[in-house]
Protein backbone atom coordinates (compact mmCIF):
# COMPACT_ATOMS: atom_id res chain seq x y z
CA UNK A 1 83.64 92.34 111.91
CA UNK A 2 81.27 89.91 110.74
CA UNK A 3 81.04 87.44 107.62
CA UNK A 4 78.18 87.76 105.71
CA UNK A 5 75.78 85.19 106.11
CA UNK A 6 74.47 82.42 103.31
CA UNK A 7 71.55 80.42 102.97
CA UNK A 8 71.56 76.92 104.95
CA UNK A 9 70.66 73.56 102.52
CA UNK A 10 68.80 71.23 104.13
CA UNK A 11 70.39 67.94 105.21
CA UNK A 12 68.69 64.37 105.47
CA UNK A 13 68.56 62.87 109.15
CA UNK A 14 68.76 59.69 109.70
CA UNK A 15 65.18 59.17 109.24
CA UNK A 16 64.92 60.42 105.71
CA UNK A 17 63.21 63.67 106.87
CA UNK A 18 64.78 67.23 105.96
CA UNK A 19 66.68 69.29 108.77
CA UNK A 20 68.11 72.82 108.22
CA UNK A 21 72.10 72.45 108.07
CA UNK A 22 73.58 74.51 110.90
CA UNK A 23 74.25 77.94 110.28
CA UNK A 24 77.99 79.41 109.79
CA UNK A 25 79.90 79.68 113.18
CA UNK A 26 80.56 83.47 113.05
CA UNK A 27 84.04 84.45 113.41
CA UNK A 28 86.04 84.09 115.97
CA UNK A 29 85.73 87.79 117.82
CA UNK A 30 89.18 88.02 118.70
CA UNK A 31 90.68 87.81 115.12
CA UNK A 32 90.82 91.47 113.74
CA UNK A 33 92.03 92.71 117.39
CA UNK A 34 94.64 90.43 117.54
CA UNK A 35 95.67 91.85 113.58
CA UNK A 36 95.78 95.26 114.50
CA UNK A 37 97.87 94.66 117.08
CA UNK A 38 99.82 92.69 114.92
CA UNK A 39 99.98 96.14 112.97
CA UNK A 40 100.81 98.33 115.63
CA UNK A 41 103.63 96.12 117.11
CA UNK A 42 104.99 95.91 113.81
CA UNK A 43 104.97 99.19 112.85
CA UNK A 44 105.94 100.75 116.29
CA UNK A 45 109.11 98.22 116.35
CA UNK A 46 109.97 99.44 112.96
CA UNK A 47 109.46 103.17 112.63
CA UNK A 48 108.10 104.09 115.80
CA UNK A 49 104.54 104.99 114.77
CA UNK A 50 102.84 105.90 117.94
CA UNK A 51 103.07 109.07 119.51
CA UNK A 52 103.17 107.29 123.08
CA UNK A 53 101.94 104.08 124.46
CA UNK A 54 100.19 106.43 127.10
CA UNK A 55 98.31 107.82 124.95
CA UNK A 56 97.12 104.65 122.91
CA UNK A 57 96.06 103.25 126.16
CA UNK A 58 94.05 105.95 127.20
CA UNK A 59 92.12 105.78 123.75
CA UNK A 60 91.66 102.19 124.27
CA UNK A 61 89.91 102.30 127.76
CA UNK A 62 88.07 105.41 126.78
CA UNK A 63 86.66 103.40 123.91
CA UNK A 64 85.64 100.04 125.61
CA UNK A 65 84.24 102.39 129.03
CA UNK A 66 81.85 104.36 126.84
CA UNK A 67 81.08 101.29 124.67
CA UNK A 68 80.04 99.60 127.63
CA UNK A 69 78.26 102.53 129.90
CA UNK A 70 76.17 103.34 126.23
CA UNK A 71 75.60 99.18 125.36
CA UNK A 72 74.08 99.36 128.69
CA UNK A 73 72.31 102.30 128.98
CA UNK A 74 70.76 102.11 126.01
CA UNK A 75 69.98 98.52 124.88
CA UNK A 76 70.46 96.85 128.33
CA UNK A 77 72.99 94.72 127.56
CA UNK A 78 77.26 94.58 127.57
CA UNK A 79 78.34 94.64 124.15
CA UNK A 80 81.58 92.94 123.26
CA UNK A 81 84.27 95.17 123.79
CA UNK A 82 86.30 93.80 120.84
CA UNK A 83 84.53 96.68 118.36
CA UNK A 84 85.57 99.68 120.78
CA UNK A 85 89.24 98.33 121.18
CA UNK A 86 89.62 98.12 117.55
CA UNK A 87 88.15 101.84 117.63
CA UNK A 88 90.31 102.52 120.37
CA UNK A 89 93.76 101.24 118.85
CA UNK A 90 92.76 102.56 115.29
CA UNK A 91 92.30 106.22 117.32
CA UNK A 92 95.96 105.37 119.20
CA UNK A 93 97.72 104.60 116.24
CA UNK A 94 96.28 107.34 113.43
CA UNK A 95 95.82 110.40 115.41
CA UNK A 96 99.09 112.73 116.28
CA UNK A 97 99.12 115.45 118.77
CA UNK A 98 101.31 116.16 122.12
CA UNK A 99 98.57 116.12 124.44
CA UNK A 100 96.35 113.36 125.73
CA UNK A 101 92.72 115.20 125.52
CA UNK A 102 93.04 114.88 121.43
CA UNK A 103 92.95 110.63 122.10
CA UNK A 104 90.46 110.48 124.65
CA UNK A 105 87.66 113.38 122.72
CA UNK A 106 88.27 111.29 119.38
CA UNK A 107 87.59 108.09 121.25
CA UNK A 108 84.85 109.65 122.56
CA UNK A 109 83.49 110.72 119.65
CA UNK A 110 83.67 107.85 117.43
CA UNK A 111 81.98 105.41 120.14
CA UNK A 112 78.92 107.95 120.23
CA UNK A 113 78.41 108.22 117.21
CA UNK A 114 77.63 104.73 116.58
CA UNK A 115 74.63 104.99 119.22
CA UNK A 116 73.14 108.63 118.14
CA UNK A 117 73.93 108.77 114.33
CA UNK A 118 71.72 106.17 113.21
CA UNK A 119 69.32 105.79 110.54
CA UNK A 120 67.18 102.67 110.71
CA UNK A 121 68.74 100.74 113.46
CA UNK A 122 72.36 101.33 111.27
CA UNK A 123 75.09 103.84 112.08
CA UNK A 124 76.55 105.56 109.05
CA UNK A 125 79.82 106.19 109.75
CA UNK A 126 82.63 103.60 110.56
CA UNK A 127 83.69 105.12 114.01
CA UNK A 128 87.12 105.52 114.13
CA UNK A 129 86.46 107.17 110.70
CA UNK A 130 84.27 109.63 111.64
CA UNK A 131 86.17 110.32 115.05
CA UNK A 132 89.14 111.35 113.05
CA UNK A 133 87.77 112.78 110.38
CA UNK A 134 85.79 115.08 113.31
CA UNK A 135 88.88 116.12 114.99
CA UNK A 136 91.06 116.59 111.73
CA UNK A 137 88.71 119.15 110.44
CA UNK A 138 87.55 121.11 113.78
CA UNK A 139 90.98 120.86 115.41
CA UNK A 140 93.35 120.65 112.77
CA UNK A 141 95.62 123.21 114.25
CA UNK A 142 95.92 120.89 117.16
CA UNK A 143 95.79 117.24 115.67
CA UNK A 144 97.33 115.68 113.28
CA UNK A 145 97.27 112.27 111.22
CA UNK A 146 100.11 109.23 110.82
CA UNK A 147 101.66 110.00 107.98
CA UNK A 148 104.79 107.60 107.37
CA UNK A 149 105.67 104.86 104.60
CA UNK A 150 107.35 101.51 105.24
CA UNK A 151 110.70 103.50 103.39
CA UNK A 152 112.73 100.75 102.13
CA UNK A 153 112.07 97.96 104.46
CA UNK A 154 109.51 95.56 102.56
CA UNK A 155 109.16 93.40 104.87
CA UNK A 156 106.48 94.70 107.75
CA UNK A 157 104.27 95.63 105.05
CA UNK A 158 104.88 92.19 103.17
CA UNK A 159 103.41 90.52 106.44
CA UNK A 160 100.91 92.83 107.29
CA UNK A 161 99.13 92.60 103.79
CA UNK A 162 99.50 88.49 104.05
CA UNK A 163 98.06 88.33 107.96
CA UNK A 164 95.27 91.16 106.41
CA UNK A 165 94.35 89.68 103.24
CA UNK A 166 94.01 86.03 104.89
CA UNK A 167 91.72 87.96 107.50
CA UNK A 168 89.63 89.59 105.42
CA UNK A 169 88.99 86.98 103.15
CA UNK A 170 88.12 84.29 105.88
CA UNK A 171 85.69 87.46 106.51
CA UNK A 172 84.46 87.35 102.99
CA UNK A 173 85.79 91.23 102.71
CA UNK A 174 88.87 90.64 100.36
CA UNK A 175 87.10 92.34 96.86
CA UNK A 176 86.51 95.12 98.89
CA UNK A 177 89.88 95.89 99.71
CA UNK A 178 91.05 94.04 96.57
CA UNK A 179 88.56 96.71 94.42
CA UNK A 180 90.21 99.96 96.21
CA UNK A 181 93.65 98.90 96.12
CA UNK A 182 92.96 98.12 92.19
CA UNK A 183 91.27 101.54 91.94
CA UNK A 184 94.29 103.61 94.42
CA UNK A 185 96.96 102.18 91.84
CA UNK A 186 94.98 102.87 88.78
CA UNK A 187 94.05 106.59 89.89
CA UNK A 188 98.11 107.22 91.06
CA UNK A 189 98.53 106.77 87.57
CA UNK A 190 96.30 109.06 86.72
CA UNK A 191 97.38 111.83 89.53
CA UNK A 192 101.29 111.37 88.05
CA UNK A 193 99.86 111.82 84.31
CA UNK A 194 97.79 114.88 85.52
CA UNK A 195 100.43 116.44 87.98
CA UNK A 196 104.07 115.43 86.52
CA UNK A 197 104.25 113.67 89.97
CA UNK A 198 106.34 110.39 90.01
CA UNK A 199 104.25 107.69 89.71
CA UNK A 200 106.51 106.20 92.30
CA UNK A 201 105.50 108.84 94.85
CA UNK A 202 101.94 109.03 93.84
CA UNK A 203 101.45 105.01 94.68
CA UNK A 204 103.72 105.20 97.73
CA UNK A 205 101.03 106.29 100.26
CA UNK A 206 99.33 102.92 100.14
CA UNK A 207 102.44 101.37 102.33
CA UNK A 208 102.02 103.16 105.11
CA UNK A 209 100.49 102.07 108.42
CA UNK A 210 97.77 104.58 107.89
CA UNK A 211 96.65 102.78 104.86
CA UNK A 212 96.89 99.44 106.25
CA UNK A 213 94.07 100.39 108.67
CA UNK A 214 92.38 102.23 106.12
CA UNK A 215 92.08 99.47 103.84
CA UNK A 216 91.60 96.17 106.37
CA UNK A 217 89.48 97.70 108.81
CA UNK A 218 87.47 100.80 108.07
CA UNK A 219 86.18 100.39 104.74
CA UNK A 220 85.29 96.60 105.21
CA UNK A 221 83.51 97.87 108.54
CA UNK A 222 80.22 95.43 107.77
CA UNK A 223 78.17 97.49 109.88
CA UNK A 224 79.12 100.47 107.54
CA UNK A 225 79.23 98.72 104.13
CA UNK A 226 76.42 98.28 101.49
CA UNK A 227 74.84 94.60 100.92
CA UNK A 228 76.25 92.93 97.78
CA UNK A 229 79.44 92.28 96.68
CA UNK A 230 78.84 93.83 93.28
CA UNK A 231 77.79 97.20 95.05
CA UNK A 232 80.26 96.75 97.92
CA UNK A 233 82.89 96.93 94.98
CA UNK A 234 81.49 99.89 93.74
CA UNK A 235 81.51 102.04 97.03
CA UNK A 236 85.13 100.47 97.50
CA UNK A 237 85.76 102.34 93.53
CA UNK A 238 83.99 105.27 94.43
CA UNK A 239 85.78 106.10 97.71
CA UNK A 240 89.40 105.60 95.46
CA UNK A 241 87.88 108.20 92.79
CA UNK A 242 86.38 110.67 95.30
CA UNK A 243 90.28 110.55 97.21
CA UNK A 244 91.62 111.51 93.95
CA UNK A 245 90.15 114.74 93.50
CA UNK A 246 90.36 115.52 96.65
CA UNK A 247 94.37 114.65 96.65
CA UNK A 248 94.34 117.07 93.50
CA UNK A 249 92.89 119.58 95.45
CA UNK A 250 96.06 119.14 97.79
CA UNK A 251 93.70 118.10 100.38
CA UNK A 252 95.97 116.32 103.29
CA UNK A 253 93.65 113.67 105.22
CA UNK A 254 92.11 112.24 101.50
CA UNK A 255 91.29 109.18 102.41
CA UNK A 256 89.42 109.85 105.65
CA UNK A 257 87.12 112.45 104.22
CA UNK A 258 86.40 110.35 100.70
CA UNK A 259 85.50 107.44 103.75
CA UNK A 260 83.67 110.31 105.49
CA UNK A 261 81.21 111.01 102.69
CA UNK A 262 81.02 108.45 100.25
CA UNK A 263 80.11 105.42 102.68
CA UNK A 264 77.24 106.97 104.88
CA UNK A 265 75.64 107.96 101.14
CA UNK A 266 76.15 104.97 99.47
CA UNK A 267 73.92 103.33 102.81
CA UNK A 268 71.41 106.22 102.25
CA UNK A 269 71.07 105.36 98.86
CA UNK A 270 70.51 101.80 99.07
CA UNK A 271 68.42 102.46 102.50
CA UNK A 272 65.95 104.48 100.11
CA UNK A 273 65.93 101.80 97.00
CA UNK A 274 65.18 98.66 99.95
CA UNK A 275 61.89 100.98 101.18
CA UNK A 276 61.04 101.89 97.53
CA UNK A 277 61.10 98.53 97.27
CA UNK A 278 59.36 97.34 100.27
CA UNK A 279 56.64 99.26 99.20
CA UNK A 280 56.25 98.57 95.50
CA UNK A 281 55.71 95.25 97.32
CA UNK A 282 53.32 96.66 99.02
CA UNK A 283 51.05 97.47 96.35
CA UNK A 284 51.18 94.27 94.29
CA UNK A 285 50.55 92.27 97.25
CA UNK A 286 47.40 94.58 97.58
């Protein structure tokens, strides 16, 4: 993940004469792996959330391998594997099924589809969210999704949501987050009102593991995410209202499929208004 970048002042040297200020060190790589794995210790100490450390491990290396053969095929260079493990743990800790092809194919598939799913030099889809969303849908009788709560122990989510909100905001990502959590609440409300469900029951979702990856990692993904913080908000709104119909619908895997197709059209959308843009330019510069 990456903070979004600002403007440099210039600063006076010691001869009087302007020099650019140095631009923002970018974050330290290692930050958001080191978190999830914060998450997954945490929650596998706890409740036991992983289906088997085998299998976790094998989604790991299957991510970081394929992010590194592709990096290298394709652009010449070795990317920094940091991206794939967090693709790789997210794929360990969410998916749910008895044999080990399930974590390697969804692995698999979310790495490629950063490098062939592109529009503009951008991929669409936050990987691990499209790799699960693939496999819930086409092998749904095989796969399955993490699907616990905290229960009645506060206390690994309390951390969790201090360690993530301190991370995302040093990544200048906290209204996103802040804006669907807002929104989740606010529409459980409106599920209970609309259903008879307990409000209680409707809201409890959002303390699971599942949702702490959800809401820290995926739909912050900056390679995935609009420009602006106004519009970023938006898409963060949109994705809780979209996983509210669908939840009425009794759909199971909500918040992955509201992800799924929300996100890559809200960077469509604001991919076409940049070249409508660009080219209005155009034609007053002409």
């Amino acid at each position: 993940m990456n903070a979004q970048g600002s403007t440099s002042l210039p600063i006076a040297s010691k001869a009087g004469a302007a020099t650019p200020a140095p631009p923002p060190k970018p974050p330290n790589p290692y930050i958001v792996p080191a978190f999830i794995t914060c998450i997954l210790i945490t929650g596998h100490l706890t409740f036991g959330i992983l289906e088997s450390y085998s299998k976790t491990i094998a989604a790991i290396l299957a991510s970081i391998v394929l992010e590194l053969v592709l990096g290298r095929l394709i652009y010449g260079k070795w990317p920094h594997p940091a991206s794939a493990y967090i693709t790789g743990i997210s794929v360990g800790i969410l998916i749910r099924s008895p044999a080990f092809w399930p974590y390697v194919l969804c692995a698999a598939i979310s790495i490629v589809s950063k490098y062939v799913l592109r529009v503009r030099g951008r991929h669409l889809w936050n990987p691990s969210n499209f790799g699960i969303s693939a496999m819930l849908f086409l092998a749904g009788d095989r796969v399955g999704s993490l699907n616990i709560q905290w229960g009645n122990y506060l206390w690994p989510m309390v951390i969790i949501w201090l360690l993530g909100g301190f991370i995302v905001r040093r990544l200048h990502r906290l209204h996103i987050t802040a804006t669907y959590v807002i929104a989740f609440v606010a529409f459980a409300f409106v599920r209970s009102w609309l259903t008879g469900s307990p409000w209680e029951a409707e809201i409890a979702p959002i303390t699971g593991p599942m949702y702490q990856l959800f809401i820290f990692f995926m739909i912050t993904d900056p390679k995935t995410t609009v420009q602006g913080r106004n519009a970023q908000c938006a898409v963060a709104f949109a994705v809780a209202a979209v996983e509210m119909v669908l939840r009425l619908n009794q759909v199971v895997y909500a918040p992955y499929y509201a992800l799924f197709f929300v996100g890559p059209t809200a960077l469509l959308i604001e991919m076409a208004i940049q070249s409508h843009r660009a080219r209005q330019a155009v034609k007053v510069a002409a």
